[in-house]
Protein backbone atom coordinates (compact mmCIF):
# COMPACT_ATOMS: atom_id res chain seq x y z
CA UNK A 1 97.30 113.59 135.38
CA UNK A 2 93.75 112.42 136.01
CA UNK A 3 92.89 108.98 136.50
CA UNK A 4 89.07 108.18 136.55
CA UNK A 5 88.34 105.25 139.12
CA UNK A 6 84.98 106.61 139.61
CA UNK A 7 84.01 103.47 138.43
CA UNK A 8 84.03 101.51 141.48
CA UNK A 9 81.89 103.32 143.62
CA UNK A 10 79.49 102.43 140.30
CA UNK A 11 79.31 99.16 139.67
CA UNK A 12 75.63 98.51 140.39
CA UNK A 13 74.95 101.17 138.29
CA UNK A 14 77.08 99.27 135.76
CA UNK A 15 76.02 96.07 135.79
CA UNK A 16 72.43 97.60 135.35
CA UNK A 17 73.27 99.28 132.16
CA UNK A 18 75.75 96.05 131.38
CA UNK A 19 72.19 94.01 131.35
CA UNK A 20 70.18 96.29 129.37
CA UNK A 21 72.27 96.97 126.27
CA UNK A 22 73.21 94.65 123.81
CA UNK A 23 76.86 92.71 123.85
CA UNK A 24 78.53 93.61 120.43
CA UNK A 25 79.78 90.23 118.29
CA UNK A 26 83.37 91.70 117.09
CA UNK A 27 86.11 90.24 118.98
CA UNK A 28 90.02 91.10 118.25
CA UNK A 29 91.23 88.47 116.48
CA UNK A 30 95.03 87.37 116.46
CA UNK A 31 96.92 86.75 114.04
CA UNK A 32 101.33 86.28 113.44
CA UNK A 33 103.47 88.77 111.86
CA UNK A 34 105.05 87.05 108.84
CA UNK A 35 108.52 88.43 107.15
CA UNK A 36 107.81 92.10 105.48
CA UNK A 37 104.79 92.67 107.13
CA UNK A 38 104.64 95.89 108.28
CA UNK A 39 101.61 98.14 110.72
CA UNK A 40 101.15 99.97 107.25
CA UNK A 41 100.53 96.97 104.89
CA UNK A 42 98.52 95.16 107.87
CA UNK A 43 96.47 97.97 108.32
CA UNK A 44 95.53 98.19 104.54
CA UNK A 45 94.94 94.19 104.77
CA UNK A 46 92.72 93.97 107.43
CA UNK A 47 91.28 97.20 106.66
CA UNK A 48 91.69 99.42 109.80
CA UNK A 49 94.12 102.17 110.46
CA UNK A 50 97.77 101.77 111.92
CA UNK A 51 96.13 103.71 114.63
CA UNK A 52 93.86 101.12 115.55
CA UNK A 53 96.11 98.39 115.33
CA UNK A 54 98.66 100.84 117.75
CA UNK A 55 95.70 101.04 120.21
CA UNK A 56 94.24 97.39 120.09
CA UNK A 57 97.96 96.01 121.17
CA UNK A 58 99.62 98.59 123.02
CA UNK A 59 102.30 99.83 120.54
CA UNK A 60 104.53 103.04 121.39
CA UNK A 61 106.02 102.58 117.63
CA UNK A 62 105.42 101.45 113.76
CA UNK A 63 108.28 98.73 114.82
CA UNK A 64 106.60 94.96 114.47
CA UNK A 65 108.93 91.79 114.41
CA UNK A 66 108.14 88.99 112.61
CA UNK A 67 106.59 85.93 114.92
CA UNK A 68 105.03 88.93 116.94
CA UNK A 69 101.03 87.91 117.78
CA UNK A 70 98.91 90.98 117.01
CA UNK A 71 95.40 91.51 117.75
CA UNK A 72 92.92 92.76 114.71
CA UNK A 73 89.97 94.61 116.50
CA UNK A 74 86.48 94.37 115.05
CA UNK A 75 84.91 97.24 113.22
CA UNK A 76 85.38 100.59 115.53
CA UNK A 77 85.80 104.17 116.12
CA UNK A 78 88.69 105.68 118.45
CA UNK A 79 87.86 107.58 121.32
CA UNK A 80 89.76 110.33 123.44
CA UNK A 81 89.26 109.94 126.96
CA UNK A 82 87.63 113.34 128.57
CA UNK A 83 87.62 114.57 132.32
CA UNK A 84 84.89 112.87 134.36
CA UNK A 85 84.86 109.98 131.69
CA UNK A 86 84.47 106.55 133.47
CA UNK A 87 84.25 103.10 131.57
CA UNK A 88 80.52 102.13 132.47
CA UNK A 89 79.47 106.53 130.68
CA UNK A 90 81.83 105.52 127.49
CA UNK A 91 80.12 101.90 127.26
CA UNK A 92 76.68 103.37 127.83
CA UNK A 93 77.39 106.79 125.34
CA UNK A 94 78.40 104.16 122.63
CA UNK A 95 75.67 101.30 123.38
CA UNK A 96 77.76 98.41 124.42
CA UNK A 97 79.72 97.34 127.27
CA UNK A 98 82.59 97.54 129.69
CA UNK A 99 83.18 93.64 129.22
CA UNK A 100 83.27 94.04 125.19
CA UNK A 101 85.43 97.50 125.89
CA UNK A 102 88.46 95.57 127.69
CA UNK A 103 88.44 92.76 125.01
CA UNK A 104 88.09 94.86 121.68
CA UNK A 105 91.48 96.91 123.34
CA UNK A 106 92.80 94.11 125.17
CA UNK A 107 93.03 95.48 128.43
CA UNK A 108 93.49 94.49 131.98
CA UNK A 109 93.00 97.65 133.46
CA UNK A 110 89.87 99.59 133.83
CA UNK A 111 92.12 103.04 134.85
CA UNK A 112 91.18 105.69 131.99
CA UNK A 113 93.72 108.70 131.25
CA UNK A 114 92.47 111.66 130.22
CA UNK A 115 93.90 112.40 126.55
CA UNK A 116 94.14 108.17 126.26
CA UNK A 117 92.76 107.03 122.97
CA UNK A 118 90.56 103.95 123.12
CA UNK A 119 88.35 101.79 120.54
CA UNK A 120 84.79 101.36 120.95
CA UNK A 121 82.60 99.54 118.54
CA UNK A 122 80.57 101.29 116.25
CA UNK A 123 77.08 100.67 116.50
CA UNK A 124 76.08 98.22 113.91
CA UNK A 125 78.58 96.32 115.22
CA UNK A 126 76.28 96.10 118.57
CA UNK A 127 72.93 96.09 117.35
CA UNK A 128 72.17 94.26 113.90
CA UNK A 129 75.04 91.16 114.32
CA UNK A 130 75.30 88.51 116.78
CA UNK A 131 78.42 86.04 117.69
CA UNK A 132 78.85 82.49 117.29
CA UNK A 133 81.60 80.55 118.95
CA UNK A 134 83.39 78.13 117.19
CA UNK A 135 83.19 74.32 118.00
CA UNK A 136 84.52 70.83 117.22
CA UNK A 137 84.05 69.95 113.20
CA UNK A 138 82.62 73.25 112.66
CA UNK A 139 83.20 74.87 109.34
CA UNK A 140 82.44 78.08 107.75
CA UNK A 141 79.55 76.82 105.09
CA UNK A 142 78.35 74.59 107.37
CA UNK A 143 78.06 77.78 109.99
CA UNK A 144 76.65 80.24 107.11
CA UNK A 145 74.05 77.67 106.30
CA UNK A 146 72.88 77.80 109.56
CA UNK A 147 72.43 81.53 109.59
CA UNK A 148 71.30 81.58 105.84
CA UNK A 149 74.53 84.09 105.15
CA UNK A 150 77.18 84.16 102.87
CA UNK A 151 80.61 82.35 103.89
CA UNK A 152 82.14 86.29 101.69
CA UNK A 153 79.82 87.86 104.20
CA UNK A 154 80.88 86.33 107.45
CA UNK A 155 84.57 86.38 105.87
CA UNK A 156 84.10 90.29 105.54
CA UNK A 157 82.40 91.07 108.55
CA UNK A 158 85.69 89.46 110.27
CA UNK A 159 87.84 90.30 108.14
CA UNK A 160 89.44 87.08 107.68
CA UNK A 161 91.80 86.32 104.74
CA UNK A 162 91.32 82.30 104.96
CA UNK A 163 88.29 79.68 105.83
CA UNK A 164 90.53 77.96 108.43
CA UNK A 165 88.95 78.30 112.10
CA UNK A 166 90.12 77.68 115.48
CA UNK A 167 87.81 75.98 118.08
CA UNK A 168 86.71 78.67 120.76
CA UNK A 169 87.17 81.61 117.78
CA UNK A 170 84.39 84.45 118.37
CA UNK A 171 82.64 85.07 114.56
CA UNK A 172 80.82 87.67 113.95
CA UNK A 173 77.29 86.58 112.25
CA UNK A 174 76.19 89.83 110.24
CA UNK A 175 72.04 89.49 110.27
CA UNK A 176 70.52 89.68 106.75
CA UNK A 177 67.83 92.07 106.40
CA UNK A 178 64.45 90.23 107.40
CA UNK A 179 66.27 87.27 109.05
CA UNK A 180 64.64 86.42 112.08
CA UNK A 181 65.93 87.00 115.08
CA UNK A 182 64.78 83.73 116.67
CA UNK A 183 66.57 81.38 114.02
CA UNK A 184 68.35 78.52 115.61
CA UNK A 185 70.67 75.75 114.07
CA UNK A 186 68.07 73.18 114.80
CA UNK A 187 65.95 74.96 112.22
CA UNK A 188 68.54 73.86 109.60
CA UNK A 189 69.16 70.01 110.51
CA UNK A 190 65.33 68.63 110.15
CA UNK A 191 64.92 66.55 107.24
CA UNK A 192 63.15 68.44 105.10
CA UNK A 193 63.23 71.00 102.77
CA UNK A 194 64.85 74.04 103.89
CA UNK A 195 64.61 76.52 100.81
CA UNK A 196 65.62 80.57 101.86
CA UNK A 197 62.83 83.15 101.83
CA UNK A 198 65.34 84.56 98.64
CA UNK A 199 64.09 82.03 95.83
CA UNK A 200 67.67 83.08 94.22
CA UNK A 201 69.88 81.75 97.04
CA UNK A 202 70.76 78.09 97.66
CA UNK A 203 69.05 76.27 99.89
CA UNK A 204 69.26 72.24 101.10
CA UNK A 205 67.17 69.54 101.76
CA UNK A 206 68.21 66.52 103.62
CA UNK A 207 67.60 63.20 102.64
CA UNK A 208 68.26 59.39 103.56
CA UNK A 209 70.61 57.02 102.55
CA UNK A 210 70.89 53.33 103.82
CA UNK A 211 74.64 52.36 104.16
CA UNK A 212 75.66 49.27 101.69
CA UNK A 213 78.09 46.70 100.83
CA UNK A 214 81.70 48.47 100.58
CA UNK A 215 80.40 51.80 100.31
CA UNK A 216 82.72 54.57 102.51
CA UNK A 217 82.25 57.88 103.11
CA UNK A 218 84.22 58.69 100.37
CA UNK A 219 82.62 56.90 97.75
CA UNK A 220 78.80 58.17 99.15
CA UNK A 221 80.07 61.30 99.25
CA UNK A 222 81.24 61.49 95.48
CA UNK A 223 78.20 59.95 94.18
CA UNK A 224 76.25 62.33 95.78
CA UNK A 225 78.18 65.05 94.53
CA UNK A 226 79.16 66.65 97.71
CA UNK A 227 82.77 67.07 99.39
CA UNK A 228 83.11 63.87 102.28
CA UNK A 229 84.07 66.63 104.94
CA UNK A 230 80.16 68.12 104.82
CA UNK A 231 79.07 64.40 104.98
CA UNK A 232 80.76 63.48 108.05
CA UNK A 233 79.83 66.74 109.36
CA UNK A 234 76.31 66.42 108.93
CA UNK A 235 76.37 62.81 110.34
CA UNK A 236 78.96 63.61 113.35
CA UNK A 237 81.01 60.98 112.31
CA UNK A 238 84.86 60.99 112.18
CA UNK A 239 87.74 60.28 109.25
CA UNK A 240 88.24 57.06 110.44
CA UNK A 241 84.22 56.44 111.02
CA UNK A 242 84.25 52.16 109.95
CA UNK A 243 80.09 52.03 108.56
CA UNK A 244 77.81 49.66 108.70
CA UNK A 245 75.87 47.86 105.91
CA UNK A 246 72.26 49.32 106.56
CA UNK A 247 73.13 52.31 108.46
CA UNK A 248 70.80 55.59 107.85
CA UNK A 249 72.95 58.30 106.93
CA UNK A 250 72.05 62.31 106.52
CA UNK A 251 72.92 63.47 102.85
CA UNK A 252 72.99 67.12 101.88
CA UNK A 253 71.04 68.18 98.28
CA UNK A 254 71.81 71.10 97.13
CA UNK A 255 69.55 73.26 95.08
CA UNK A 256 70.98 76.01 93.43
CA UNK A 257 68.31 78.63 91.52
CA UNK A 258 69.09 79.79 88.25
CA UNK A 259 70.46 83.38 88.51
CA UNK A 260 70.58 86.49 86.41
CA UNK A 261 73.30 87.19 83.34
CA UNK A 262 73.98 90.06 81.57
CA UNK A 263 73.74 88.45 78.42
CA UNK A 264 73.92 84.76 76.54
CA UNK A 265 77.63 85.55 76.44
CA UNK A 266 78.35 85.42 80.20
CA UNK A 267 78.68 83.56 83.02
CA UNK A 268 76.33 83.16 86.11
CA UNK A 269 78.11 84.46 89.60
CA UNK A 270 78.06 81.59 92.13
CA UNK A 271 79.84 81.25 95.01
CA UNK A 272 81.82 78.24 94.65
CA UNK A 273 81.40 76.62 98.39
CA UNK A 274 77.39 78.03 98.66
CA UNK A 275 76.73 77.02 94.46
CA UNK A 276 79.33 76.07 92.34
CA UNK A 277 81.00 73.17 94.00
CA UNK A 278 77.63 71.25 93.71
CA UNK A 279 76.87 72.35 90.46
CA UNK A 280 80.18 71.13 89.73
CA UNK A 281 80.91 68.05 92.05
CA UNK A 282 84.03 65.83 91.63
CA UNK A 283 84.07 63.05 88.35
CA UNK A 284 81.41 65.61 86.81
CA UNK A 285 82.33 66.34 82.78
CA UNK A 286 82.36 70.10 81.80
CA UNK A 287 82.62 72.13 78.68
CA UNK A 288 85.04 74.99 78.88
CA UNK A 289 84.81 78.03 76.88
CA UNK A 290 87.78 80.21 76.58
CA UNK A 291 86.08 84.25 77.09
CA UNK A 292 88.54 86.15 74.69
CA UNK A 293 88.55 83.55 72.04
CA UNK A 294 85.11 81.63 72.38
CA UNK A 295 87.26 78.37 72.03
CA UNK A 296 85.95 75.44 73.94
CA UNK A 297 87.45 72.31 75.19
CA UNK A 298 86.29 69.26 77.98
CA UNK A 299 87.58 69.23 80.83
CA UNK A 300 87.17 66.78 83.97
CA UNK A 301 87.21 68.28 87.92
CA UNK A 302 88.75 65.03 89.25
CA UNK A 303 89.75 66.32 92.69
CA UNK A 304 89.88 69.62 94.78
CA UNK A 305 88.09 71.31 97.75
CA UNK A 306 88.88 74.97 97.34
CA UNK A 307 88.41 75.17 94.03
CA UNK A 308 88.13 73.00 91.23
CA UNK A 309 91.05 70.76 90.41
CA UNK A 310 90.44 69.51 86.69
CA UNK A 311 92.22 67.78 84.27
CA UNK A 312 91.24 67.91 80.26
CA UNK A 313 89.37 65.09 78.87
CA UNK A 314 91.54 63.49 76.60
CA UNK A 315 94.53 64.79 74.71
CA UNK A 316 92.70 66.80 71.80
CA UNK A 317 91.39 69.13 75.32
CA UNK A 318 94.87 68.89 75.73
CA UNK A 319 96.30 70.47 72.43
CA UNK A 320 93.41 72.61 72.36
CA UNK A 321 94.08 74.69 76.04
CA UNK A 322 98.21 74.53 75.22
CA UNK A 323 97.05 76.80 72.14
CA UNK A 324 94.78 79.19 73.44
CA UNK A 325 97.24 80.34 76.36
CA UNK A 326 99.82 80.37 73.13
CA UNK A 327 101.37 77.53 72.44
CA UNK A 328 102.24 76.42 76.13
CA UNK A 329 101.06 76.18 79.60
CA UNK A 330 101.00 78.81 81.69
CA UNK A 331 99.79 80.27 85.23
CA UNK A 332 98.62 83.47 83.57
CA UNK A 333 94.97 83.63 84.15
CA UNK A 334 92.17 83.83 81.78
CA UNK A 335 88.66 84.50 82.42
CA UNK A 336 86.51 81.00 81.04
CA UNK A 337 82.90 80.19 81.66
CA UNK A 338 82.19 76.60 82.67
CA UNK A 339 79.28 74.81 81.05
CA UNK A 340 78.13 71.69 83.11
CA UNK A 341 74.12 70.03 82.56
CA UNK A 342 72.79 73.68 81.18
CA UNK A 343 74.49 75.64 83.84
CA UNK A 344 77.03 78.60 82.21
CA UNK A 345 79.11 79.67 85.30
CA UNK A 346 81.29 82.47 85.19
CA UNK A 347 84.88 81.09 86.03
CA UNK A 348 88.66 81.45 85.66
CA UNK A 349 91.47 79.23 84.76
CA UNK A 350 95.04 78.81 84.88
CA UNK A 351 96.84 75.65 82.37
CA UNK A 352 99.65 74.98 83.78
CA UNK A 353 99.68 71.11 85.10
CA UNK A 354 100.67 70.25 88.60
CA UNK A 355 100.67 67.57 90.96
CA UNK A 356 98.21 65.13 91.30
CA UNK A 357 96.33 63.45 88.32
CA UNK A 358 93.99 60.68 87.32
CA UNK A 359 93.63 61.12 83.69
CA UNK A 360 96.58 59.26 82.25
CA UNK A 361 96.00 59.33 78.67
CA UNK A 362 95.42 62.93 77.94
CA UNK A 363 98.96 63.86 77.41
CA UNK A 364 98.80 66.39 80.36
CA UNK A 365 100.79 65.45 83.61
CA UNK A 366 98.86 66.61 86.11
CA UNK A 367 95.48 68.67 86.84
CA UNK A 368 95.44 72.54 86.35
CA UNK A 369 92.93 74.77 88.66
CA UNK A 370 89.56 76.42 87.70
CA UNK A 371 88.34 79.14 90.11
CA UNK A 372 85.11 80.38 90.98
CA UNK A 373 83.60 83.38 93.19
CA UNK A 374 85.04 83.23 96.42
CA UNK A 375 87.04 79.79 95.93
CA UNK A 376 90.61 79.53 97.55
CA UNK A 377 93.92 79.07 96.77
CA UNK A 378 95.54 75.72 98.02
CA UNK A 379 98.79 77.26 99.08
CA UNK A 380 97.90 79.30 101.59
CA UNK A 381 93.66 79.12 101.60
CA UNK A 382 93.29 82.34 100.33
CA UNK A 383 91.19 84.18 98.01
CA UNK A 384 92.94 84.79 94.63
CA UNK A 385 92.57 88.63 93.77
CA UNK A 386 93.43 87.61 90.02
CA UNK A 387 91.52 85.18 89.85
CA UNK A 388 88.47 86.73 91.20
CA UNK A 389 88.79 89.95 88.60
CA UNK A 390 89.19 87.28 85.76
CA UNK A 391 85.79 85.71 87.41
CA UNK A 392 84.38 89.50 87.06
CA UNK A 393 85.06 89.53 83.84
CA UNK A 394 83.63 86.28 82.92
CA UNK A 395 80.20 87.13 84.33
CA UNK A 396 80.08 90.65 83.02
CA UNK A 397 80.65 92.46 85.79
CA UNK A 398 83.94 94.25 85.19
């Protein structure tokens, strides 16, 4: 069989090319068999073939065990290796490059076999993305923010199932179109106003805020109606950060435009960590309207960072929700819109109470969850497929 190692006699000519074309920003990403995974159901997940998967980690057979690390790779095409073909040809036919080759298929060898089957990136995975490594107290709004993207889109483009993010993980940054190419992160932390050339997307503006008597990062946080983890972010401070009476501290404002609805009966779609979260911030009093019945009640979001964890009002909300889901609490999900200071936002809703609560008088033991585009389960930080369709619904978009 023929084995190209052409390649060394080339390697100026490689690293020439290697220079001139661009590096793509999809990198495999790993992930752990769990029990009853299988390549088929993985494949469908992640949204690539079995094929792919077989390539990217060097599988003979379907057969994966659970606790078994596999590698996802990025968006790409396969390609059969041809007589004469050499590494630095393939990289340069397909506009990327032999570096970004051996880590999309995980390989140690740069030996081709002709009839071998290999994954290359597809093009606008080269040219209209870039990368961004992942550091210390990074997380994935604060990193969409800074590249004036969607957390969905980021989520999409690498096919991630969960917001959770490793230090040193490759992302790959999908470019909006008209973003400029020489945007920076510094461009995001002045303090002024930073409002997106879309006057329908969110934008913020940072502001000031002098440290006082027994105030903690929690308490600033809440009464500025942002989660605590974006405030210590922002100010590079720690958990356990002790503050000091008259220190200057960076806070976050949010401003979320007004957006379209189909009609007075709906629902605006917001993202819940780029809009609704600060529309909706913790201790904040809502009106809940029930979509199939048009019954409302109050309702209270007294904790949660995924999503909203709320509790009703008093115990009227109470009797009110344990009727319209039919005379008892229930996870079965209902599509709801949430009305909070003249916002309507399409959302979704489950009654059944749960752990934690703060409302003790309300005859409800417990908080029940309220969902929002793109929020996140608590179990396992994932997106909620029923929920989300329920959400659809809500805004008029199903």
């Amino acid at each position: 069989m023929f084995r190209t190692t052409r390649w060394k006699r080339l390697a100026a000519q490689t690293s020439l090319i290697a220079l001139m074309l661009p590096a793509t920003s999809a990198f495999a990403q790993p992930i752990s068999v769990a029990p009853g995974d299988t390549l088929g159901n993985l494949a469908y997940h992640y949204q690539v073939s079995v094929e792919q998967l077989k390539i990217a980690n060097h599988l003979k057979t379907d057969m994966i065990q659970s606790g078994q690390s596999l590698y996802i790779p990025p968006r790409s095409e396969i390609y059969t290796v041809k007589s004469g073909d050499v590494l630095w040809k393939i990289a340069a036919d397909h506009q990327t490059t032999i570096p970004t080759i051996m880590e999309i298929n995980q390989r140690t060898s740069y030996d081709l076999f002709v009839g071998e089957k290999i994954l290359v990136p597809t093009v606008s995975a080269t040219t209209t993305d870039s990368t961004y490594t992942v550091k210390s107290g990074d997380v994935l709004w604060k990193i969409a923010s800074r590249y004036n993207v969607s957390i969905q889109s980021i989520l999409d483009a690498n096919r991630l199932t969960s917001t959770d993010l490793l230090i040193g993980q490759k992302l790959l940054i999908p470019k909006t179109t008209g973003q400029a190419s020489n945007q920076t992160g510094s461009q995001k932390d002045k303090d002024t106003a930073t409002p997106a050339n879309d006057a329908t997307k969110p934008w913020v503006e940072n502001t000031r805020y002098q440290v006082k008597q027994n105030d903690t990062p929690w308490t600033i946080s809440i009464d500025h109606g942002i989660p605590m983890t974006e405030l210590l972010q922002v100010n590079k401070l720690s958990e356990n950060a002790e503050l000091q009476i008259g220190q200057s501290l960076i806070i976050p404002v949010h401003h979320i435009p007004e957006t379209s609805i189909k009609s007075s009966k709906y629902g605006e779609y917001l993202d819940w960590f780029e809009a609704s979260q600060y529309l909706f911030p913790i201790n904040t009093v809502a009106t809940v309207t029930d979509f199939e019945t048009g019954r409302s009640f109050q309702v209270k979001r007294t904790i949660g960072a995924s999503h909203s964890d709320t509790e009703p009002l008093t115990a009227t909300d109470t009797a009110k929700i344990k009727d319209i889901w039919g005379g008892d609490f229930s996870w079965s999900v209902r599509p709801v819109i949430v009305d909070v200071n003249g916002r309507r936002i399409a959302a979704s809703m489950t009654s059944m109470p749960h752990s934690i609560e703060y409302i003790t008088n309300n005859n409800f033991t417990g908080h029940f969850d309220i969902h929002f585009l793109n929020s996140l389960r608590h179990k396992d930080n994932a997106i909620d497929p029923d929920h989300q369709e329920a959400i659809k619904v809500a805004a008029g978009r199903k």
